[in-house]
N, C-alpha and C. Protein backbone atom coordinates (compact mmCIF):
# COMPACT_ATOMS: atom_id res chain seq x y z
N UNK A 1 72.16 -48.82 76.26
CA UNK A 1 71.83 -48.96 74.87
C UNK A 1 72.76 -50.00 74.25
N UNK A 2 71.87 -51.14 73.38
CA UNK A 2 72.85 -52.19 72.79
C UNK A 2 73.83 -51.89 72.18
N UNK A 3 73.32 -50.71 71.05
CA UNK A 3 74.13 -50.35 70.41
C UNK A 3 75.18 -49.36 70.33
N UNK A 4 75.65 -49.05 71.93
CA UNK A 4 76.64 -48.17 71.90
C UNK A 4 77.50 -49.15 72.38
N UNK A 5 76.81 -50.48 72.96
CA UNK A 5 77.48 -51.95 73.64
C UNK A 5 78.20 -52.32 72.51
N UNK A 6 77.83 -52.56 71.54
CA UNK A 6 78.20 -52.67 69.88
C UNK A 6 79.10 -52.37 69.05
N UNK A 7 78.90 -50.91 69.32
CA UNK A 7 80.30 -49.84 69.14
C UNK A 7 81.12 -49.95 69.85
N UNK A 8 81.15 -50.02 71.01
CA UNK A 8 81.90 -49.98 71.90
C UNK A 8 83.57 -51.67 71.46
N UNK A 9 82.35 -52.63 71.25
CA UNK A 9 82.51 -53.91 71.23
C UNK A 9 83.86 -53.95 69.84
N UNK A 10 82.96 -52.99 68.63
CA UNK A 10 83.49 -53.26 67.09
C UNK A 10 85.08 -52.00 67.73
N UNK A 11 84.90 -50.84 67.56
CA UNK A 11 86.22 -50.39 67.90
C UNK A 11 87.05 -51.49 68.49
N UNK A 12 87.24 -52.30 69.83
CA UNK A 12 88.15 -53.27 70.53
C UNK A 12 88.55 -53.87 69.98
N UNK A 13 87.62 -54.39 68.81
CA UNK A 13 87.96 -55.83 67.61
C UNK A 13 88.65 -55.07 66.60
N UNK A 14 88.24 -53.77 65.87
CA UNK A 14 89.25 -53.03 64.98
C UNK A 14 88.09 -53.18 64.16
N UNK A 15 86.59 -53.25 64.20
CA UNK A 15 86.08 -53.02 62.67
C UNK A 15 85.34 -51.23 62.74
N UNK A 16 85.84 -50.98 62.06
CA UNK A 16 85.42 -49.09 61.98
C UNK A 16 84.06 -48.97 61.39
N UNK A 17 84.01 -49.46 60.74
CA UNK A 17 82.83 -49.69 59.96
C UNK A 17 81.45 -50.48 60.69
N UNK A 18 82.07 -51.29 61.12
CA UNK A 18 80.82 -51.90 62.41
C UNK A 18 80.40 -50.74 63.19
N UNK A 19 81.85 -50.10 63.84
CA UNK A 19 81.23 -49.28 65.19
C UNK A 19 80.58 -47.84 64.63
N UNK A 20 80.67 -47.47 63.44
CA UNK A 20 80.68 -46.00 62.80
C UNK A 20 78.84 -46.28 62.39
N UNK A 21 78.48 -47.77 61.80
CA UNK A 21 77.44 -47.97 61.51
C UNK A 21 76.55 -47.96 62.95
N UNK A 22 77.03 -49.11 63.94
CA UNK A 22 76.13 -48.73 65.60
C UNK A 22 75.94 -47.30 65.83
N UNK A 23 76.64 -46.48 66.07
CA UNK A 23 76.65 -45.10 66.24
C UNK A 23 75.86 -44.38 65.86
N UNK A 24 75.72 -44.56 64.32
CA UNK A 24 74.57 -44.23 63.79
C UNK A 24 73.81 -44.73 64.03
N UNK A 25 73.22 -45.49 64.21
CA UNK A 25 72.19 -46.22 64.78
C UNK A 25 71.75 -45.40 66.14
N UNK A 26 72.54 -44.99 67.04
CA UNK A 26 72.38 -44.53 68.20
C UNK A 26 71.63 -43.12 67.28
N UNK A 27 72.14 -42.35 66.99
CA UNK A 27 71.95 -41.10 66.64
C UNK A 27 70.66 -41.16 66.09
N UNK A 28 70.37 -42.18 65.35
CA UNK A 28 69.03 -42.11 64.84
C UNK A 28 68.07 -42.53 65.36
N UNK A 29 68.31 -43.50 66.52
CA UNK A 29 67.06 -43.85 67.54
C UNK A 29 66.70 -42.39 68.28
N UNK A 30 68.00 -41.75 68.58
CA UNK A 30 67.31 -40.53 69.51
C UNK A 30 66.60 -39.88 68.89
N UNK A 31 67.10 -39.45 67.39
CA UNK A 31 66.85 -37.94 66.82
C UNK A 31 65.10 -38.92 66.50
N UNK A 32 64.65 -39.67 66.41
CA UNK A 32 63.71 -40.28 66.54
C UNK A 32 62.32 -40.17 67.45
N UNK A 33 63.52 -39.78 68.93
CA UNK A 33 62.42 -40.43 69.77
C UNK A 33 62.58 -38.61 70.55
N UNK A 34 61.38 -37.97 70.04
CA UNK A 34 60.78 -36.59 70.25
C UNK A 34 60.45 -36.43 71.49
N UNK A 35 59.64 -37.18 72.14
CA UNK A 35 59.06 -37.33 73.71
C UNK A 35 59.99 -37.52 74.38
N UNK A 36 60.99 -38.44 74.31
CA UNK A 36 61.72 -39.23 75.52
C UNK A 36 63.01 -38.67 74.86
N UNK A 37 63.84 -37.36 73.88
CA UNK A 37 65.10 -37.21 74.12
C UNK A 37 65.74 -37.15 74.98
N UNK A 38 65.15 -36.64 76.28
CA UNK A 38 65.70 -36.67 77.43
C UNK A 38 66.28 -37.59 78.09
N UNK A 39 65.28 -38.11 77.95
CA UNK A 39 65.88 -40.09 78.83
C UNK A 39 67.07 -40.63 77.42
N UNK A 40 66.94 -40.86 76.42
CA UNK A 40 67.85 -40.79 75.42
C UNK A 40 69.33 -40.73 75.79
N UNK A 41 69.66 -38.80 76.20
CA UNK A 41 70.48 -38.40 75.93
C UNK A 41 71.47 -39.01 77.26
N UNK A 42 70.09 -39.07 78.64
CA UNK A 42 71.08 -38.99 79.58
C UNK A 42 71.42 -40.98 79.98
N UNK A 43 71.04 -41.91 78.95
CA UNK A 43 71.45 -42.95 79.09
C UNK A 43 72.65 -42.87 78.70
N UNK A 44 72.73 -42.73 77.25
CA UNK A 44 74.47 -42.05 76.47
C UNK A 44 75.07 -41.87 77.05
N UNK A 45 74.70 -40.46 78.43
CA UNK A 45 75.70 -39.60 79.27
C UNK A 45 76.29 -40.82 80.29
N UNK A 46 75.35 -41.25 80.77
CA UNK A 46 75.48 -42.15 82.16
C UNK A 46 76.10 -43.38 81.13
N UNK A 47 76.65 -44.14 79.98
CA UNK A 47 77.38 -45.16 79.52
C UNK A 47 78.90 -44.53 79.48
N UNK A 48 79.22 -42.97 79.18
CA UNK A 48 80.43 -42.50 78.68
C UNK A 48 81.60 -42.83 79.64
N UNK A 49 81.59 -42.91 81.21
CA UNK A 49 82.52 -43.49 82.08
C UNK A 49 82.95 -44.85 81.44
N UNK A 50 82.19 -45.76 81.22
CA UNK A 50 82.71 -47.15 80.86
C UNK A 50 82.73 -47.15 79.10
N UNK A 51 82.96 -46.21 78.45
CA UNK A 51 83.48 -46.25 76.97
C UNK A 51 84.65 -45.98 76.64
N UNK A 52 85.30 -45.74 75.53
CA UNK A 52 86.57 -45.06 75.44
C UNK A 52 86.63 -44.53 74.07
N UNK A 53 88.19 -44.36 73.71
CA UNK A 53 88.44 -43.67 72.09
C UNK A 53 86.99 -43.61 71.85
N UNK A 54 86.85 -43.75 70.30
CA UNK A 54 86.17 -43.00 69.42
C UNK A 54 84.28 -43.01 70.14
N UNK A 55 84.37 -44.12 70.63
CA UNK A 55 82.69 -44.22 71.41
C UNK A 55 82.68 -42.99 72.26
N UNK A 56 84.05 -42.77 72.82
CA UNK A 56 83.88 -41.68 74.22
C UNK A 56 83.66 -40.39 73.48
N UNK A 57 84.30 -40.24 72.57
CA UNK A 57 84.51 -39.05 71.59
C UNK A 57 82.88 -38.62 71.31
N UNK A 58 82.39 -39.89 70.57
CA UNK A 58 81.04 -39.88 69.62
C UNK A 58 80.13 -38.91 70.64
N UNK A 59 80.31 -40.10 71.92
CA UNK A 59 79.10 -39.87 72.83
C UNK A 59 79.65 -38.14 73.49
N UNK A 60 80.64 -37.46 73.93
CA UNK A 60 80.85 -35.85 73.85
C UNK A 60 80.42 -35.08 72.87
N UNK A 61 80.73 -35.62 71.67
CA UNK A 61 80.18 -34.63 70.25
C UNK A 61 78.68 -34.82 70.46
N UNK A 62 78.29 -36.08 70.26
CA UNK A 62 76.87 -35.91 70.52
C UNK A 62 76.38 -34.66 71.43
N UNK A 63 76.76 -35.11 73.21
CA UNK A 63 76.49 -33.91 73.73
C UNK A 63 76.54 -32.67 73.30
N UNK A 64 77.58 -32.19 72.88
CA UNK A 64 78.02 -30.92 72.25
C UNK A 64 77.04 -30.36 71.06
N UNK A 65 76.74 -31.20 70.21
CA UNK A 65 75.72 -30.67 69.39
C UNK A 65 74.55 -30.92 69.59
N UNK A 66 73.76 -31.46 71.01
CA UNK A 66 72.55 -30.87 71.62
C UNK A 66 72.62 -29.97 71.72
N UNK A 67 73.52 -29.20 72.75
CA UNK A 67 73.65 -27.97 73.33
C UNK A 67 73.23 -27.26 71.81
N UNK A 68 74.45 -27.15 71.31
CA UNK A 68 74.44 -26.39 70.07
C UNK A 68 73.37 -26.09 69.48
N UNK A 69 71.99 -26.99 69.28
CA UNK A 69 70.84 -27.21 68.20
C UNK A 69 69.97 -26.24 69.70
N UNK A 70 70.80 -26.10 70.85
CA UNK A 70 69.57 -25.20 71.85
C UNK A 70 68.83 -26.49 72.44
N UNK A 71 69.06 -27.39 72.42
CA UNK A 71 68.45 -28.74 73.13
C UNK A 71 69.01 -28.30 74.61
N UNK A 72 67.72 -28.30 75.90
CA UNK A 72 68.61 -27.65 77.28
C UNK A 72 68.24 -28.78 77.98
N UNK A 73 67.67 -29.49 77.70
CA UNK A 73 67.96 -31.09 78.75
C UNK A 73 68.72 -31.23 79.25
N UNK A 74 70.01 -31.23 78.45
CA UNK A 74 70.81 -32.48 78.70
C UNK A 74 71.87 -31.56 80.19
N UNK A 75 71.97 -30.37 79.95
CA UNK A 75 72.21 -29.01 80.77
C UNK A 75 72.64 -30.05 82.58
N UNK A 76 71.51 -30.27 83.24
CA UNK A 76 71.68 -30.81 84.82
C UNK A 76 72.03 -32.07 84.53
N UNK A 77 71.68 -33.01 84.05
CA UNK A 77 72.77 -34.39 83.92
C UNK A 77 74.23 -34.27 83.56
N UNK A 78 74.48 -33.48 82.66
CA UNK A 78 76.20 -33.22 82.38
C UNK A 78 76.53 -32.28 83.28
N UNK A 79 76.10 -31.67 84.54
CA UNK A 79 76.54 -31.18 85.35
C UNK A 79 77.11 -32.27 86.15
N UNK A 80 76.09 -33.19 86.30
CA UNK A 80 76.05 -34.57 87.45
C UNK A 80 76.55 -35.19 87.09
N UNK A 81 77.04 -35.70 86.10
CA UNK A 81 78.49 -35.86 85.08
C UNK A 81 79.47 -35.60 85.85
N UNK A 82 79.31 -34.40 85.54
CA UNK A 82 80.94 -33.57 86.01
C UNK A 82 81.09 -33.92 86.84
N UNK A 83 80.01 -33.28 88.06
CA UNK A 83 80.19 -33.38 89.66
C UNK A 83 80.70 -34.75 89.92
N UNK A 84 80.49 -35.68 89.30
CA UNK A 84 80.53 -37.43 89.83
C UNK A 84 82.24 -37.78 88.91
N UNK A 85 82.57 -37.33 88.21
CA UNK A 85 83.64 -37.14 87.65
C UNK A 85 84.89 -36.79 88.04
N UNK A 86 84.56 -35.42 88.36
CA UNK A 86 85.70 -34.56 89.73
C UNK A 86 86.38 -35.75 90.98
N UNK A 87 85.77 -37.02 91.20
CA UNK A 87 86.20 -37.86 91.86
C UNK A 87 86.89 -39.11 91.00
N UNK A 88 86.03 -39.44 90.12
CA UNK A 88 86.11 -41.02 89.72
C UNK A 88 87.42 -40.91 88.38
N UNK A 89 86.68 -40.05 87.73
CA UNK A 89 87.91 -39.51 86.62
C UNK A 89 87.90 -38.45 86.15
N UNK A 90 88.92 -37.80 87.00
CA UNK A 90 88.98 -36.09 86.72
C UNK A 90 89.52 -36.02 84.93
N UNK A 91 90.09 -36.81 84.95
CA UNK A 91 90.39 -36.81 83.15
C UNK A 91 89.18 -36.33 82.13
N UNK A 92 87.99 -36.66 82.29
CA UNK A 92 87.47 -36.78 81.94
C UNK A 92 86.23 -35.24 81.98
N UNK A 93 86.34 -34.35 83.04
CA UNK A 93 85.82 -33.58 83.59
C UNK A 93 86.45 -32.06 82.39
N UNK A 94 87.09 -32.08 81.86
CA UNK A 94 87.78 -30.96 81.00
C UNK A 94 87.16 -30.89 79.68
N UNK A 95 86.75 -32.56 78.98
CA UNK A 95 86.33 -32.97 77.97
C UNK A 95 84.64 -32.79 77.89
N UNK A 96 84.30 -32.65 79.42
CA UNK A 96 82.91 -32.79 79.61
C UNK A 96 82.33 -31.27 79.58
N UNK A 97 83.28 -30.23 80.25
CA UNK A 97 83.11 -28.91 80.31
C UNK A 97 83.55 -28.70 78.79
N UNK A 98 84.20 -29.22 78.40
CA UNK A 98 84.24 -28.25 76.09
C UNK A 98 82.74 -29.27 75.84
N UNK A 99 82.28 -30.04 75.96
CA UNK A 99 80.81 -30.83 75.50
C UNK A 99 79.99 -29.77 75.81
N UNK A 100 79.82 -28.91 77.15
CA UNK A 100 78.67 -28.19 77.46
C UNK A 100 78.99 -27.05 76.73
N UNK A 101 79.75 -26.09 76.15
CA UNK A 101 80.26 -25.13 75.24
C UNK A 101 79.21 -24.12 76.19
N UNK A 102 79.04 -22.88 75.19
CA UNK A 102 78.68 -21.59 75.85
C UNK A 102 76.97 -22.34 75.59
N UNK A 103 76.12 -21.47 76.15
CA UNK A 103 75.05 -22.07 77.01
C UNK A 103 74.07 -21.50 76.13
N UNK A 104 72.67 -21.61 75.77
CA UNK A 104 71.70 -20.20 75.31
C UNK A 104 71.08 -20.29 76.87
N UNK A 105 70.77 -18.81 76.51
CA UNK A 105 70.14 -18.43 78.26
C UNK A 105 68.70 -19.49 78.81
N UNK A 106 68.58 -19.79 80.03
CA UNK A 106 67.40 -19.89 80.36
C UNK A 106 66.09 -19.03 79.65
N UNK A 107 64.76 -20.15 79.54
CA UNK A 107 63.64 -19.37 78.23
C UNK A 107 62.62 -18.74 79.94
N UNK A 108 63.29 -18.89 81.04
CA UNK A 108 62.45 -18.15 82.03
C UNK A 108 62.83 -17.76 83.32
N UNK A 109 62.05 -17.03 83.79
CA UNK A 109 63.07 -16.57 85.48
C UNK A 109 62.81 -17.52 86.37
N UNK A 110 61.94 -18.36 86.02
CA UNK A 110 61.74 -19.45 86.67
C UNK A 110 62.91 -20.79 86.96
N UNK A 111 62.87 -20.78 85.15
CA UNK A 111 63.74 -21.53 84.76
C UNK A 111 65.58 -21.27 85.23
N UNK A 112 65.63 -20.29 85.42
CA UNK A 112 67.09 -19.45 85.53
C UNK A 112 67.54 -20.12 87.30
N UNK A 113 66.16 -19.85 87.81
CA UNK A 113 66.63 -19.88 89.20
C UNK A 113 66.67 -21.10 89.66
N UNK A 114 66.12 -22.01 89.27
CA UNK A 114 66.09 -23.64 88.71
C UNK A 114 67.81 -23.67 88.51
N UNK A 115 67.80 -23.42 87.42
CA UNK A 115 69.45 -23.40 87.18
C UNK A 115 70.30 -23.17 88.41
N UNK A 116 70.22 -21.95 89.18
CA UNK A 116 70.61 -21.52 90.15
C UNK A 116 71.10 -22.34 91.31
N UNK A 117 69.62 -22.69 91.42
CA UNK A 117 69.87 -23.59 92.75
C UNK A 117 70.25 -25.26 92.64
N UNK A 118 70.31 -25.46 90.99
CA UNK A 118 71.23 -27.07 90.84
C UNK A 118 72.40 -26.81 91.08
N UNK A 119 72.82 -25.59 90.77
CA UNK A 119 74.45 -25.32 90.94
C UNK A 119 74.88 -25.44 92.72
N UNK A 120 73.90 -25.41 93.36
CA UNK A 120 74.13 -25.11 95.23
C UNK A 120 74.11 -26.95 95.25
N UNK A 121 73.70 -27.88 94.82
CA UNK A 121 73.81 -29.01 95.19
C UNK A 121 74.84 -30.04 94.24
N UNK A 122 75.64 -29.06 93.56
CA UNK A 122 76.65 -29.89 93.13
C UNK A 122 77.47 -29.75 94.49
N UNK A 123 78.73 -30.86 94.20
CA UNK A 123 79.14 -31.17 95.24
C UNK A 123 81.01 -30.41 95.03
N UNK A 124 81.12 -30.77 94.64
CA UNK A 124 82.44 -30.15 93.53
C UNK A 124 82.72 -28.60 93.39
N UNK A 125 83.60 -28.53 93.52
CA UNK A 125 84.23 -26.63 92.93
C UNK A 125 84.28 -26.69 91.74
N UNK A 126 84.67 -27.81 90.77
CA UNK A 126 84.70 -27.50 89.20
C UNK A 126 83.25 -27.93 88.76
N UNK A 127 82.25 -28.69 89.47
CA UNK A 127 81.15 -28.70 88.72
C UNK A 127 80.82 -27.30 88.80
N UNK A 128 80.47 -26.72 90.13
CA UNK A 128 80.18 -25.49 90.36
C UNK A 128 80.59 -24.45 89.44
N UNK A 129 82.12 -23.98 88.92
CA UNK A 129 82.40 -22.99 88.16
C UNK A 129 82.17 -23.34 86.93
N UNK A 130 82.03 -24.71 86.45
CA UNK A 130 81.51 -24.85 84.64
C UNK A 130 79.91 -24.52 85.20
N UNK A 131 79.36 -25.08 85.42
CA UNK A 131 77.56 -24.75 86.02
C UNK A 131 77.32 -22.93 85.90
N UNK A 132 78.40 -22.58 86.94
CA UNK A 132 78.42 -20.49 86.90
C UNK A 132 78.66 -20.18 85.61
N UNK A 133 79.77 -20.64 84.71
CA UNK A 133 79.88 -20.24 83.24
C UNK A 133 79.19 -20.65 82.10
N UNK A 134 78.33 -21.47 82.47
CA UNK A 134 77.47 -21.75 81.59
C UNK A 134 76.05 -21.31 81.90
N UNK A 135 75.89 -20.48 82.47
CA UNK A 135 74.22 -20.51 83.24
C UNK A 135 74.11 -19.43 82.46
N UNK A 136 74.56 -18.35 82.06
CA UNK A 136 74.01 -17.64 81.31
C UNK A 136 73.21 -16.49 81.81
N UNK A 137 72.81 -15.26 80.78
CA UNK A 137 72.17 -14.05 81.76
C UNK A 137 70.74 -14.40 82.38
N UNK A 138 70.10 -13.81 83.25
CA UNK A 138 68.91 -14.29 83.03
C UNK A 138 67.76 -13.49 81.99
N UNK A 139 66.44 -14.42 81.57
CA UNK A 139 66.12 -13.55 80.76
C UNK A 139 65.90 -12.33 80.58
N UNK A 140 65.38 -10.96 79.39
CA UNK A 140 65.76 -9.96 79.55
C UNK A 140 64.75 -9.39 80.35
N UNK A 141 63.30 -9.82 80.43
CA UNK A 141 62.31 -9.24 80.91
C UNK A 141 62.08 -9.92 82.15
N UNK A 142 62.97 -10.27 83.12
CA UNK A 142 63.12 -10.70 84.32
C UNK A 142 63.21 -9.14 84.93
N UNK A 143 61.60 -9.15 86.02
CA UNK A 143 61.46 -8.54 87.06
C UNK A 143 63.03 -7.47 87.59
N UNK A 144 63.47 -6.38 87.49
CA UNK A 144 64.71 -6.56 88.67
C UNK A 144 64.29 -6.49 89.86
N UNK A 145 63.06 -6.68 90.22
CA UNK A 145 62.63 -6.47 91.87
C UNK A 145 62.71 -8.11 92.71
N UNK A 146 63.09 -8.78 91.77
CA UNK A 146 63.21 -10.40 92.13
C UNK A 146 64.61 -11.30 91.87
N UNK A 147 65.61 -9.91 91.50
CA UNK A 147 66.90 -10.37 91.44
C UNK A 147 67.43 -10.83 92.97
N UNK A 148 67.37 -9.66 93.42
CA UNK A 148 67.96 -9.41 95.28
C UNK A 148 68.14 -11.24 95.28
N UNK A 149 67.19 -11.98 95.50
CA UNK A 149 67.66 -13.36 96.45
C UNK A 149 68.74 -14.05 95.57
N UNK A 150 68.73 -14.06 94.24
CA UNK A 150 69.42 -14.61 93.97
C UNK A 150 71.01 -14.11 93.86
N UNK A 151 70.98 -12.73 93.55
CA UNK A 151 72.58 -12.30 93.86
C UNK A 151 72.84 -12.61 95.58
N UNK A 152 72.18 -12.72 96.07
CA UNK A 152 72.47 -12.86 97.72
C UNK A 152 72.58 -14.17 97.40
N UNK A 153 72.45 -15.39 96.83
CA UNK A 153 72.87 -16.52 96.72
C UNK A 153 74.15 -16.66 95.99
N UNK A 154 74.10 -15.71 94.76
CA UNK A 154 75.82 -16.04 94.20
C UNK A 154 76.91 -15.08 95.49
N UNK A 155 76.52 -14.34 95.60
CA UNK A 155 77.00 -13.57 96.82
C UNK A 155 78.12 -14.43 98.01
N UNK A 156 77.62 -15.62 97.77
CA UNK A 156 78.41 -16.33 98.91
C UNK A 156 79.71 -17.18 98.22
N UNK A 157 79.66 -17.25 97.07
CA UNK A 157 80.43 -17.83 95.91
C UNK A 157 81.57 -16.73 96.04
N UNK A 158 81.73 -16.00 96.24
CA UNK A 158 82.36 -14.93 95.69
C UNK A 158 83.41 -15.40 96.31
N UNK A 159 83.47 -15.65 97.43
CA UNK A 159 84.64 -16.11 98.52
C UNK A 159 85.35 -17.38 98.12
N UNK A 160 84.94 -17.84 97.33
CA UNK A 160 85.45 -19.35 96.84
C UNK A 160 86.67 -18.92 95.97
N UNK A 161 87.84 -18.82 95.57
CA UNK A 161 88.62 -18.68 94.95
C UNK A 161 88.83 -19.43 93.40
N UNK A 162 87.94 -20.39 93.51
CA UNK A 162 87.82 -20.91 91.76
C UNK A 162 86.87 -20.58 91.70
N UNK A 163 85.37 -20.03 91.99
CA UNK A 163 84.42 -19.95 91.63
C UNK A 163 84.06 -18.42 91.46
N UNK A 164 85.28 -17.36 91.85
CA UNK A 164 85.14 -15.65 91.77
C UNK A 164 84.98 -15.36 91.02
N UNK A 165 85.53 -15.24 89.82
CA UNK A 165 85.85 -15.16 88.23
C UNK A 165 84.10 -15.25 87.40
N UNK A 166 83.94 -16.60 87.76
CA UNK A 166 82.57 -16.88 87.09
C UNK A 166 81.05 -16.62 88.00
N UNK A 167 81.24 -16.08 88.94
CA UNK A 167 80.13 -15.86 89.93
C UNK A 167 80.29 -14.15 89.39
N UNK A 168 81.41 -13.21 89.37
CA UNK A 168 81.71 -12.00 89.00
C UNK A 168 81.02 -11.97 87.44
N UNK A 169 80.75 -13.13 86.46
CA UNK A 169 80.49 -12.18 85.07
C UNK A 169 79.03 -12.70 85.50
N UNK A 170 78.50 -14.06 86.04
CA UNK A 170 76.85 -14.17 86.60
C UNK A 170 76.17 -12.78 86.82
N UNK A 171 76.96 -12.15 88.18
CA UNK A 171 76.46 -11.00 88.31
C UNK A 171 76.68 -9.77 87.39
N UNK A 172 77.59 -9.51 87.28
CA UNK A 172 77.53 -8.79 85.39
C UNK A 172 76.76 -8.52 84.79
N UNK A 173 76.06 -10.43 84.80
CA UNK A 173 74.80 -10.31 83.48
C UNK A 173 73.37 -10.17 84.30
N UNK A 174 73.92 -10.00 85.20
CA UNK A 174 72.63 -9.84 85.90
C UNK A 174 72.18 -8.15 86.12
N UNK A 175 72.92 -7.54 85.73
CA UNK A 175 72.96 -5.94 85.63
C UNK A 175 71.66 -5.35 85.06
N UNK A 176 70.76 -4.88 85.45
CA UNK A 176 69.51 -4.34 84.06
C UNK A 176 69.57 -2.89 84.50
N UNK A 177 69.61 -1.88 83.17
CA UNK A 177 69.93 -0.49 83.99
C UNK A 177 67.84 -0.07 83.86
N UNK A 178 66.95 -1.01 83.05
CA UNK A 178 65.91 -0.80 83.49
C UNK A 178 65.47 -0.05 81.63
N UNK A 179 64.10 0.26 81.36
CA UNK A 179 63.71 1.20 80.23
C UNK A 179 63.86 2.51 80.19
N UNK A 180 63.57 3.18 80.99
CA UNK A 180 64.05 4.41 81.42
C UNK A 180 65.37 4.78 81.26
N UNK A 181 66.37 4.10 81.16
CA UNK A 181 67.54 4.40 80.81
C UNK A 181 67.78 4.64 79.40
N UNK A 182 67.34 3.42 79.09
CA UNK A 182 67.27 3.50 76.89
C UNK A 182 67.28 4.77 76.32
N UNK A 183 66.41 5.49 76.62
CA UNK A 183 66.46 7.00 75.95
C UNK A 183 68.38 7.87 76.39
N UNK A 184 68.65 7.94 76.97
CA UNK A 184 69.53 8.07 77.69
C UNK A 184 71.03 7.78 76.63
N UNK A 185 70.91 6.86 76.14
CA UNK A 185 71.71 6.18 75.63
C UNK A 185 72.29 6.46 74.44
């Protein structure tokens, strides 16, 4: 995007006002473009390695208040972020995990297990445990007769020593004591 080229450009030179105006500019082409936020968000994502100060900042807050507004796009690219991060600039990987903040759940069991299995092809232990802490319960009217494969998939996590902690509250939320219990209660 030119205009994060722009911003990027006016911060170096010192005009605030140049780069604060590009920015906006960015913000308003996306919040714009309804069909294609997706492609949008994850050009932004994929420029933030080669930005810095306040552009690097912009372009995290941005992220951060997708999440926030419940926008779940942007969710597997800022994983792939991370994961590609954990190598190139771990600096950068701490700033990227507060961008993804707490998660709203997957809108399906479909969707959940989707989630699931992006987390098996990150490459990384810290993509992996921000991915486990952000994935969230699955939804409430998820089958429990279709849990089994997937706790047998976090199941193997468990053994990982950074990834125990957050594979332990996954399964947590994966607990359903069922309707029949409700009265009970």
């Amino acid at each position: 995007m030119l205009l994060l080229e722009i911003a990027e450009w006016a911060a170096e030179n010192g005009l605030p006002d140049y780069r604060k105006h590009a920015l906006y500019g960015v913000q308003t082409a996306i919040g714009r473009e309804a069909d294609y936020r997706h492609v949008c968000n994850e050009i932004v994502l994929n420029r933030l390695p080669y930005t810095t100060g306040q552009v690097q900042d912009w372009i995290l807050n941005h992220m951060r208040l997708e999440f926030d507004v419940g926008y779940r796009e942007p969710r597997l690219p800022v994983l792939h972020m991370i994961d590609d991060m954990a190598t190139e600039k771990p600096e950068l990987v701490a700033r990227l995990e507060k961008a993804m903040g707490p998660q709203r759940s997957a809108e399906s069991w479909s969707q959940w297990q989707q989630w699931l299995d992006d987390i098996g092809r990150l490459r990384h232990v810290q993509a992996r445990r921000i991915a486990l802490q952000t994935l969230g319960q699955p939804p409430h009217d998820t089958d429990p007769g279709t849990i089994a494969p997937a706790a047998a998939k976090l199941e193997a996590w468990l053994e990982t020593p950074e990834l125990h902690e957050a594979t332990v509250a996954v399964l947590a939320g994966m607990l359903w004591l069922g309707t029949a219990c409700a009265g009970a209660a």
